[in-house]
PDB file of N, CA and C in Angstrom:
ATOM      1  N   UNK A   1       0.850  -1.172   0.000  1.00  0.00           N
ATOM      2  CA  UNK A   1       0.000   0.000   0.000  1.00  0.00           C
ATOM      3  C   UNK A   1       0.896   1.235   0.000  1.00  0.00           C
ATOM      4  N   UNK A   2       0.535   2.368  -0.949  1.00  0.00           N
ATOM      5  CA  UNK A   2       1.187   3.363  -0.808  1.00  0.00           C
ATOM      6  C   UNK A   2       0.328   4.246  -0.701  1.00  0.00           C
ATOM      7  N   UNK A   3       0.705   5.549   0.228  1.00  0.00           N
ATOM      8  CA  UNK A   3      -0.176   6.456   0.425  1.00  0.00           C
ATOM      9  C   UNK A   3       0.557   8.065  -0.578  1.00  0.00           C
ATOM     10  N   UNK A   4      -0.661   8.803  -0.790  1.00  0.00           N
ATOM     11  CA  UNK A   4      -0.799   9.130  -1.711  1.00  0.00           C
ATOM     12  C   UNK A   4       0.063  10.539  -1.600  1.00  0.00           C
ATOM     13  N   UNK A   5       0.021  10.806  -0.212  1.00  0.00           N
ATOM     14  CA  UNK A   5       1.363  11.920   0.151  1.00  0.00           C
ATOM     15  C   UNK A   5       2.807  11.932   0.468  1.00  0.00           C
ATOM     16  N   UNK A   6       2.820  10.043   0.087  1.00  0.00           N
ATOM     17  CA  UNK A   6       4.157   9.640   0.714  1.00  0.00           C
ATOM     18  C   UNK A   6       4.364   9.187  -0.615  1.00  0.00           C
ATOM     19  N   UNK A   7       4.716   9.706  -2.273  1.00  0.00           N
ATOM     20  CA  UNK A   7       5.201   9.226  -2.999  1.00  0.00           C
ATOM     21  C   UNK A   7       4.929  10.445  -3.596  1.00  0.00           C
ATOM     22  N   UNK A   8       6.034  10.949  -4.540  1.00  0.00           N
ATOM     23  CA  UNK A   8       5.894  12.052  -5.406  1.00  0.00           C
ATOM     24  C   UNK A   8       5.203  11.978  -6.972  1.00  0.00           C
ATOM     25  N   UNK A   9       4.646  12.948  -7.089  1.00  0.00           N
ATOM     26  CA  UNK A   9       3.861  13.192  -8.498  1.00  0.00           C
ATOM     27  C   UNK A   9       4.978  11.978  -9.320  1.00  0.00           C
ATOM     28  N   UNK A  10       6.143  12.414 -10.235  1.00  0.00           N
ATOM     29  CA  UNK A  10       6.588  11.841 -11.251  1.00  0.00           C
ATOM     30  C   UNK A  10       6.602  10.180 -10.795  1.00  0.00           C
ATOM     31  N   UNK A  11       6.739   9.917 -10.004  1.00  0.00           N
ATOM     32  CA  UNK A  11       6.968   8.652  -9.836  1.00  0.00           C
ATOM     33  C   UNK A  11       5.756   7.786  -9.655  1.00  0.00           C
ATOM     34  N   UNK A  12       4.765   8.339  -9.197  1.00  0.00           N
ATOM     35  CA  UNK A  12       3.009   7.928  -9.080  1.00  0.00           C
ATOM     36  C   UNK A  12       2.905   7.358 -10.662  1.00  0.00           C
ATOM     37  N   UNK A  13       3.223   8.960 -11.316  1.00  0.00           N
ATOM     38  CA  UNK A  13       2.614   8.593 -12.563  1.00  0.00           C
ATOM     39  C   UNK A  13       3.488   7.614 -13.765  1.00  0.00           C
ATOM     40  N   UNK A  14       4.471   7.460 -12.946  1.00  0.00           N
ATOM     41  CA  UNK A  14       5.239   6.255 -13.628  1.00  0.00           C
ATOM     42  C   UNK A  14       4.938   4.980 -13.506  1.00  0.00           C
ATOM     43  N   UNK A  15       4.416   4.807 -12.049  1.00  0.00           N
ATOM     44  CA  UNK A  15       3.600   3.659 -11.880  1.00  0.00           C
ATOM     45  C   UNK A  15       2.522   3.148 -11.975  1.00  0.00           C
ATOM     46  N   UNK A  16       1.697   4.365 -12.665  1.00  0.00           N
ATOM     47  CA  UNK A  16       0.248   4.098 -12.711  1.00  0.00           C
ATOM     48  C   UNK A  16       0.617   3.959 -14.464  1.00  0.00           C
ATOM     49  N   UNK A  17       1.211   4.099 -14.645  1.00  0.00           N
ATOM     50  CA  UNK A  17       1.351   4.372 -16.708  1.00  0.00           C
ATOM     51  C   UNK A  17       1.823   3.181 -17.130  1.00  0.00           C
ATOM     52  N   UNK A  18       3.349   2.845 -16.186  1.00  0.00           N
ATOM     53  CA  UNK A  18       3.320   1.097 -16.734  1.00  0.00           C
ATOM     54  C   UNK A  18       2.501  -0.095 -15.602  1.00  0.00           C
ATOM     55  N   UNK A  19       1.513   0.740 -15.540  1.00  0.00           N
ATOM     56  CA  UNK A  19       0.190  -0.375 -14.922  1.00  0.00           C
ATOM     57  C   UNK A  19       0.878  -1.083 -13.688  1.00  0.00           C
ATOM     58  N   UNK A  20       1.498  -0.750 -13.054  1.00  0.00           N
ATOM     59  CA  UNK A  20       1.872  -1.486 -11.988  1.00  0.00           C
ATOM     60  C   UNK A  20       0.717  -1.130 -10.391  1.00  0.00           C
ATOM     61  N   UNK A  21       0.776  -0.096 -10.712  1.00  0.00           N
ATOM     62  CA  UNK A  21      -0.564   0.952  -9.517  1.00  0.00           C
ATOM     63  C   UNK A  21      -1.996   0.265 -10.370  1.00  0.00           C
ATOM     64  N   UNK A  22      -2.398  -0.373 -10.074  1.00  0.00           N
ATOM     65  CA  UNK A  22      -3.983  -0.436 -10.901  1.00  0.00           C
ATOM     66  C   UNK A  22      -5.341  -0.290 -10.188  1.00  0.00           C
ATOM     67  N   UNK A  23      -4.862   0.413  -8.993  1.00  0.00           N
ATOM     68  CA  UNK A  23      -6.192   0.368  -7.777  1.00  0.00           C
ATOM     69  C   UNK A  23      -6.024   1.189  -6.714  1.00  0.00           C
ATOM     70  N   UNK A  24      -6.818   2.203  -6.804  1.00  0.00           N
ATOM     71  CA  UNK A  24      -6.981   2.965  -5.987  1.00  0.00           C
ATOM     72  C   UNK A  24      -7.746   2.829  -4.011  1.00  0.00           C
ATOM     73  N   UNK A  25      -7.708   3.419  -3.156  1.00  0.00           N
ATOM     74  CA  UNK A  25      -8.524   3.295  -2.001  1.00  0.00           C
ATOM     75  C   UNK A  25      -8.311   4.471  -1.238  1.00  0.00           C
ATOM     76  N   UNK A  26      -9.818   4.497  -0.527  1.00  0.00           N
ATOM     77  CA  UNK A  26      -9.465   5.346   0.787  1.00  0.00           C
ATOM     78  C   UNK A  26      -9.526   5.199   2.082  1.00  0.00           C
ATOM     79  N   UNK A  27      -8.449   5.366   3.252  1.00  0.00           N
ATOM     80  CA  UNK A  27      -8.123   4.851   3.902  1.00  0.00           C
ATOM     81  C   UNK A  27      -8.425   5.463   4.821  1.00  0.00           C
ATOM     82  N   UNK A  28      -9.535   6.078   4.793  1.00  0.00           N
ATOM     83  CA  UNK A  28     -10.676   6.927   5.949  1.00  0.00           C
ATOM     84  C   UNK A  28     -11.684   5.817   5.906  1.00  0.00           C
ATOM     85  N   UNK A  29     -12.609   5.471   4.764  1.00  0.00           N
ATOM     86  CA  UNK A  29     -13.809   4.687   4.643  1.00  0.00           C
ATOM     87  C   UNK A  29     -13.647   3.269   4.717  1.00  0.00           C
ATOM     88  N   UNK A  30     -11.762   2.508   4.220  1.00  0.00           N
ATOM     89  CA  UNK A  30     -11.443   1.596   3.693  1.00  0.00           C
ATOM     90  C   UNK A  30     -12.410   1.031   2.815  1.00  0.00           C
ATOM     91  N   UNK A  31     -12.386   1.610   1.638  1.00  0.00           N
ATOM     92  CA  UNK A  31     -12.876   1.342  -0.240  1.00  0.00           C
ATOM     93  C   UNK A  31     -11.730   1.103  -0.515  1.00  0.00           C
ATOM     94  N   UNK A  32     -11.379   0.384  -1.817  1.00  0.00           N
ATOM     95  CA  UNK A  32     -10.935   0.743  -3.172  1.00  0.00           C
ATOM     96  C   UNK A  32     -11.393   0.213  -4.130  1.00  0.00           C
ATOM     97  N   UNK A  33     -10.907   0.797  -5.055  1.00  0.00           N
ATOM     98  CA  UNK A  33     -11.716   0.713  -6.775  1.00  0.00           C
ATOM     99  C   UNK A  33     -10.660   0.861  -7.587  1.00  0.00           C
ATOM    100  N   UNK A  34     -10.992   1.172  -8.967  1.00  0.00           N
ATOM    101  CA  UNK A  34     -10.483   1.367  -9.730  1.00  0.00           C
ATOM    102  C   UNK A  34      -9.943   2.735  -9.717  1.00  0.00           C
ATOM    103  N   UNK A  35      -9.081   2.945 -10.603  1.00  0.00           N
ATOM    104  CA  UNK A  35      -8.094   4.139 -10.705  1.00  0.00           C
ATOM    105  C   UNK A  35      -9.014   5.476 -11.489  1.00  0.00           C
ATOM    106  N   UNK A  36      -9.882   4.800 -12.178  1.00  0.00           N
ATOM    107  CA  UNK A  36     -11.052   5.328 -12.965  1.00  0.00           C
ATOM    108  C   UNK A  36     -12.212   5.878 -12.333  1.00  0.00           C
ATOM    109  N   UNK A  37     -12.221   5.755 -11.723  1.00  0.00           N
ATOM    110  CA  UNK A  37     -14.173   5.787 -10.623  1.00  0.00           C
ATOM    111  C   UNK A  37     -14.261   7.179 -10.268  1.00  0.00           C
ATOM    112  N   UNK A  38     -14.618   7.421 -10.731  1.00  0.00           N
ATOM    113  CA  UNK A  38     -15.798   8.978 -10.160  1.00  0.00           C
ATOM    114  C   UNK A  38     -15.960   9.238  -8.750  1.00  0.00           C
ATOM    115  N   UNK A  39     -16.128   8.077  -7.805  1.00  0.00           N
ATOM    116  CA  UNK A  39     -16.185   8.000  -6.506  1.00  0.00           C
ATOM    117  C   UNK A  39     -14.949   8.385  -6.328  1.00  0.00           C
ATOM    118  N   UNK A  40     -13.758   7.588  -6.784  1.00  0.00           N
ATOM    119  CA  UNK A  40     -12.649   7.567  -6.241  1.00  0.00           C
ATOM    120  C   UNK A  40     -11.787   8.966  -6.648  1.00  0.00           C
ATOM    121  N   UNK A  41     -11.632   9.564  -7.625  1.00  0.00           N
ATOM    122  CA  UNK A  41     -11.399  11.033  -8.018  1.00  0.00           C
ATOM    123  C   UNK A  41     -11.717  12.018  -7.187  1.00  0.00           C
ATOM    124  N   UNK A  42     -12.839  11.930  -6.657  1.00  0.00           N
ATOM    125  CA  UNK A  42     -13.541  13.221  -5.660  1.00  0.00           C
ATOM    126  C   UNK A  42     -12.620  13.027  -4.168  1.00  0.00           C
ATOM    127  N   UNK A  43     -12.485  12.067  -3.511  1.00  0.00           N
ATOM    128  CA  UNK A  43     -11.618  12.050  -2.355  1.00  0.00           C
ATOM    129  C   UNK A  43     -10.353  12.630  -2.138  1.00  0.00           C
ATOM    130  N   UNK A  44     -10.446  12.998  -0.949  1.00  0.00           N
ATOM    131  CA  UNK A  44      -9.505  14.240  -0.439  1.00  0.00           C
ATOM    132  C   UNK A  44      -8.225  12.818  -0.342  1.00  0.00           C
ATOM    133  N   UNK A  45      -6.995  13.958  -1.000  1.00  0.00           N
ATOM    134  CA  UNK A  45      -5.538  13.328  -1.126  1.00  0.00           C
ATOM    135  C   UNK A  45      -5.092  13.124  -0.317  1.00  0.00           C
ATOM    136  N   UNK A  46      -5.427  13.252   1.148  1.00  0.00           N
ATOM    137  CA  UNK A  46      -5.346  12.448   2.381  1.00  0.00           C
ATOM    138  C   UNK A  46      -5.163  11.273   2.810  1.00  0.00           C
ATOM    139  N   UNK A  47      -6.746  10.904   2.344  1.00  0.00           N
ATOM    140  CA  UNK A  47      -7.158   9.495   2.444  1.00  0.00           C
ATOM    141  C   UNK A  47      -6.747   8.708   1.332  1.00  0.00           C
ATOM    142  N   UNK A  48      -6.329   9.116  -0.019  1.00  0.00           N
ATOM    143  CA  UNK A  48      -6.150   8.275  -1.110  1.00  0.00           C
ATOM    144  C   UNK A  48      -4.800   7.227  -1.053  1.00  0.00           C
ATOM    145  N   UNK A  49      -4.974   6.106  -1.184  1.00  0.00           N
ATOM    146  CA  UNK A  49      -3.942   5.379  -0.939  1.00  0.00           C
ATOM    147  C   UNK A  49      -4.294   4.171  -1.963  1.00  0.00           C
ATOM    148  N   UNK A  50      -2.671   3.960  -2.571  1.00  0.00           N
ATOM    149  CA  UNK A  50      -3.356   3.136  -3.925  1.00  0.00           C
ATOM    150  C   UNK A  50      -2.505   1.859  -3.953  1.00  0.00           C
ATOM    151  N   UNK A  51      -3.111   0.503  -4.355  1.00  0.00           N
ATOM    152  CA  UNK A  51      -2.502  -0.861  -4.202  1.00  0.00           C
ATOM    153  C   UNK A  51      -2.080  -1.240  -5.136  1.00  0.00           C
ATOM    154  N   UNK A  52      -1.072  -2.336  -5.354  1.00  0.00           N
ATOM    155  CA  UNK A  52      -0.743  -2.972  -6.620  1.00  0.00           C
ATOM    156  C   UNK A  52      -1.627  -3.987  -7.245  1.00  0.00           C
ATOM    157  N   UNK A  53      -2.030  -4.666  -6.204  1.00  0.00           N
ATOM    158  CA  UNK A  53      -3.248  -5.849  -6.525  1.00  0.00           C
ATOM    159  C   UNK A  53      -4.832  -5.659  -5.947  1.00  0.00           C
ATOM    160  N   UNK A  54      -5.855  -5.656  -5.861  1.00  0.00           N
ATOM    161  CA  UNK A  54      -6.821  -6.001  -5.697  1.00  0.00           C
ATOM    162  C   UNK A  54      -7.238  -6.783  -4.057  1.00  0.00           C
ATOM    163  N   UNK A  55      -6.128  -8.255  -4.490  1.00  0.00           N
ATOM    164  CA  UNK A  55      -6.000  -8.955  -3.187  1.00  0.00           C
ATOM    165  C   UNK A  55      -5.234  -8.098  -2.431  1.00  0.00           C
ATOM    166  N   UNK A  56      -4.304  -7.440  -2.574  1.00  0.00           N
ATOM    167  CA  UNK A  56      -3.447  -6.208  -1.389  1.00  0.00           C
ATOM    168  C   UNK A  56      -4.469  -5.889  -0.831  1.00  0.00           C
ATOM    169  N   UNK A  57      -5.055  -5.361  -1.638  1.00  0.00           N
ATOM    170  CA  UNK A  57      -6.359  -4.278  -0.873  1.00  0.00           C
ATOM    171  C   UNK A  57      -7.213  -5.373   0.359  1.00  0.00           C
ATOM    172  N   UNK A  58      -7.739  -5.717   0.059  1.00  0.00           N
ATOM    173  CA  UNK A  58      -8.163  -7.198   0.470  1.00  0.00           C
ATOM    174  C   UNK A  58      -7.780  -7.541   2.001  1.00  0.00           C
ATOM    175  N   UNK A  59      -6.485  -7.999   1.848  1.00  0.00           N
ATOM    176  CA  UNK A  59      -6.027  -7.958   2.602  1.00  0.00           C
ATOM    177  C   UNK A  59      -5.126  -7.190   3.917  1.00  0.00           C
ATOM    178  N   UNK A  60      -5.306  -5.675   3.358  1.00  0.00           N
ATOM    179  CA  UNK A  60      -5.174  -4.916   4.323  1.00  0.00           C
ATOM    180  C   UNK A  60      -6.567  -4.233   5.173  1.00  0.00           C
ATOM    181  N   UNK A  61      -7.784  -5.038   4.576  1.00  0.00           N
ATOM    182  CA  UNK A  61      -9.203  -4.644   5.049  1.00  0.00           C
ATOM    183  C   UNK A  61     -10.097  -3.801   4.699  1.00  0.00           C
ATOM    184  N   UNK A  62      -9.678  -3.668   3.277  1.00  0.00           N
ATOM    185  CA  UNK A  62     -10.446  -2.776   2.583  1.00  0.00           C
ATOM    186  C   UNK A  62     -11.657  -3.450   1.469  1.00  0.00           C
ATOM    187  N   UNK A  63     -12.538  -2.914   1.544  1.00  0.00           N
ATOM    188  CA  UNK A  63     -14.132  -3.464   0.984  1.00  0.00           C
ATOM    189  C   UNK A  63     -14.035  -2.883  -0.527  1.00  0.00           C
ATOM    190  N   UNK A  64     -14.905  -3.684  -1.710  1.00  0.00           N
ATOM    191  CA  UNK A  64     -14.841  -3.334  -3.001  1.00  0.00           C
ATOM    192  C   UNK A  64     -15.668  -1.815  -3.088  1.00  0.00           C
ATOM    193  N   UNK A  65     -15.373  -0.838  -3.918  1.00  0.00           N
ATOM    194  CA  UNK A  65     -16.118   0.046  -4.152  1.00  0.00           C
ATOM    195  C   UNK A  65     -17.348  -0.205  -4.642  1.00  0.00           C
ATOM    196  N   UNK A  66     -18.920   0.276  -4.189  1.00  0.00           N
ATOM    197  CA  UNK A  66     -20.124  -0.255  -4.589  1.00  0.00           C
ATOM    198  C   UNK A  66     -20.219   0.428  -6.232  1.00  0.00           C
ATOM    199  N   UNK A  67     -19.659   1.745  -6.216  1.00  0.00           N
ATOM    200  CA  UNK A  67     -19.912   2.360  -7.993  1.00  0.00           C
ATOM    201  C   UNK A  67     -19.166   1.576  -9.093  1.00  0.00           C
ATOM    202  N   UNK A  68     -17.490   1.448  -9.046  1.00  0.00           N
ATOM    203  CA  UNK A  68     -17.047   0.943 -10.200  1.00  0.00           C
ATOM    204  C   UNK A  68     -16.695  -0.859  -9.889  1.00  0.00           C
ATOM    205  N   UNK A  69     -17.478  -1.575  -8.855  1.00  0.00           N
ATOM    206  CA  UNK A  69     -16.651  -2.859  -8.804  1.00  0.00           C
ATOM    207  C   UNK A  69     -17.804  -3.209  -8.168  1.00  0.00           C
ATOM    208  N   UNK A  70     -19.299  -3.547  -8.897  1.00  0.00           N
ATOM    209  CA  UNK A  70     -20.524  -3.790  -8.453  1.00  0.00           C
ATOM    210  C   UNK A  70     -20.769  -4.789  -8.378  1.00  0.00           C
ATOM    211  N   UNK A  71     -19.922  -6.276  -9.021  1.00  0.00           N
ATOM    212  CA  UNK A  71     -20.345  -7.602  -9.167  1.00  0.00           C
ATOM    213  C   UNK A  71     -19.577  -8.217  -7.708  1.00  0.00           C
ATOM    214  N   UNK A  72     -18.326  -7.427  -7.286  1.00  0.00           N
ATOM    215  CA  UNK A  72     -17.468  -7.560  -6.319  1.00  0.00           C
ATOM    216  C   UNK A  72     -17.568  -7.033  -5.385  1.00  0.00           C
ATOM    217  N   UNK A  73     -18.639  -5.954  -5.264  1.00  0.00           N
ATOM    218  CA  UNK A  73     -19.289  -5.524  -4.080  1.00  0.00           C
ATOM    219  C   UNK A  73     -20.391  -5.989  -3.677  1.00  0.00           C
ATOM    220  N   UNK A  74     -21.268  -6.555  -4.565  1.00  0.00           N
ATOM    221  CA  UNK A  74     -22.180  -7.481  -3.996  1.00  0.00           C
ATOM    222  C   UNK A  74     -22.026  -9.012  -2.943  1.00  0.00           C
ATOM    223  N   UNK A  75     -20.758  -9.380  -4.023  1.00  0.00           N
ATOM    224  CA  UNK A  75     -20.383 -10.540  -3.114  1.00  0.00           C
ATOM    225  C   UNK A  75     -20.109 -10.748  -1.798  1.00  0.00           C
ATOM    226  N   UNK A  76     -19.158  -8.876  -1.524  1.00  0.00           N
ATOM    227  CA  UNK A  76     -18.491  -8.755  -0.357  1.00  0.00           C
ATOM    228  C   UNK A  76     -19.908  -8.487   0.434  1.00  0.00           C
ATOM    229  N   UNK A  77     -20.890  -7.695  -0.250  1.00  0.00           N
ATOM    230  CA  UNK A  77     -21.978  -7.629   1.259  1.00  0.00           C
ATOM    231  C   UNK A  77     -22.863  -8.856   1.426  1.00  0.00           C
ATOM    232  N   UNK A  78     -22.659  -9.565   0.563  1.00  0.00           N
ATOM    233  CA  UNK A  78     -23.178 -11.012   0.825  1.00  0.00           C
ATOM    234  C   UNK A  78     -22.485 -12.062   1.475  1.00  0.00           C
ATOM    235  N   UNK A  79     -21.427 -11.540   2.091  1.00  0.00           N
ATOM    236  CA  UNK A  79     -20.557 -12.215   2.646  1.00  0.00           C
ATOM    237  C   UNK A  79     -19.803 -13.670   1.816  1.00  0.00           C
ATOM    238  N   UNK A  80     -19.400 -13.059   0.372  1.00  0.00           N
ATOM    239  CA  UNK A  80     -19.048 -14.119  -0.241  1.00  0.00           C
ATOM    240  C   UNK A  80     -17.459 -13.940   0.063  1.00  0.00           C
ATOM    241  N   UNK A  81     -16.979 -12.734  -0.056  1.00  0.00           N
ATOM    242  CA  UNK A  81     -15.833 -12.097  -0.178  1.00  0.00           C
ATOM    243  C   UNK A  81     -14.980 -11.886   1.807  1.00  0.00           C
TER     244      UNK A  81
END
């Protein structure tokens, strides 16, 4: 997990460009989503903290975003996830 004030602009965007960053979260609500999400854009650069994998996220206790990851947020409130 990297947080979003503890890594500088050029290097973020080096990692989000050769796709290594592919998932965003916030670590006020514990969400993450996609790097894409409308939800996830509006959050204060505080809380934004972004994973390499999916399962990272996962496993640091963070829940699927209900807007851009809806088939994977259902599961999680169904307690599949």
């Amino acid at each position: 997990m990297i947080r979003h004030q503890e890594i500088d602009q050029p290097k973020l965007k080096h990692l989000i460009k050769s796709k290594l960053i592919q998932w965003g979260g916030n670590s006020k609500l514990k969400i993450y989503g996609t790097l894409y999400c409308k939800s996830g854009k509006r959050m204060k650069e505080e809380h934004r903290v972004f994973f390499f994998t999916a399962q990272e996220a996962i496993n640091n206790g963070y829940r699927p975003c209900g807007n851009c990851l809806k088939m994977e947020y259902k599961k999680w409130k169904n307690g599949l996830i």
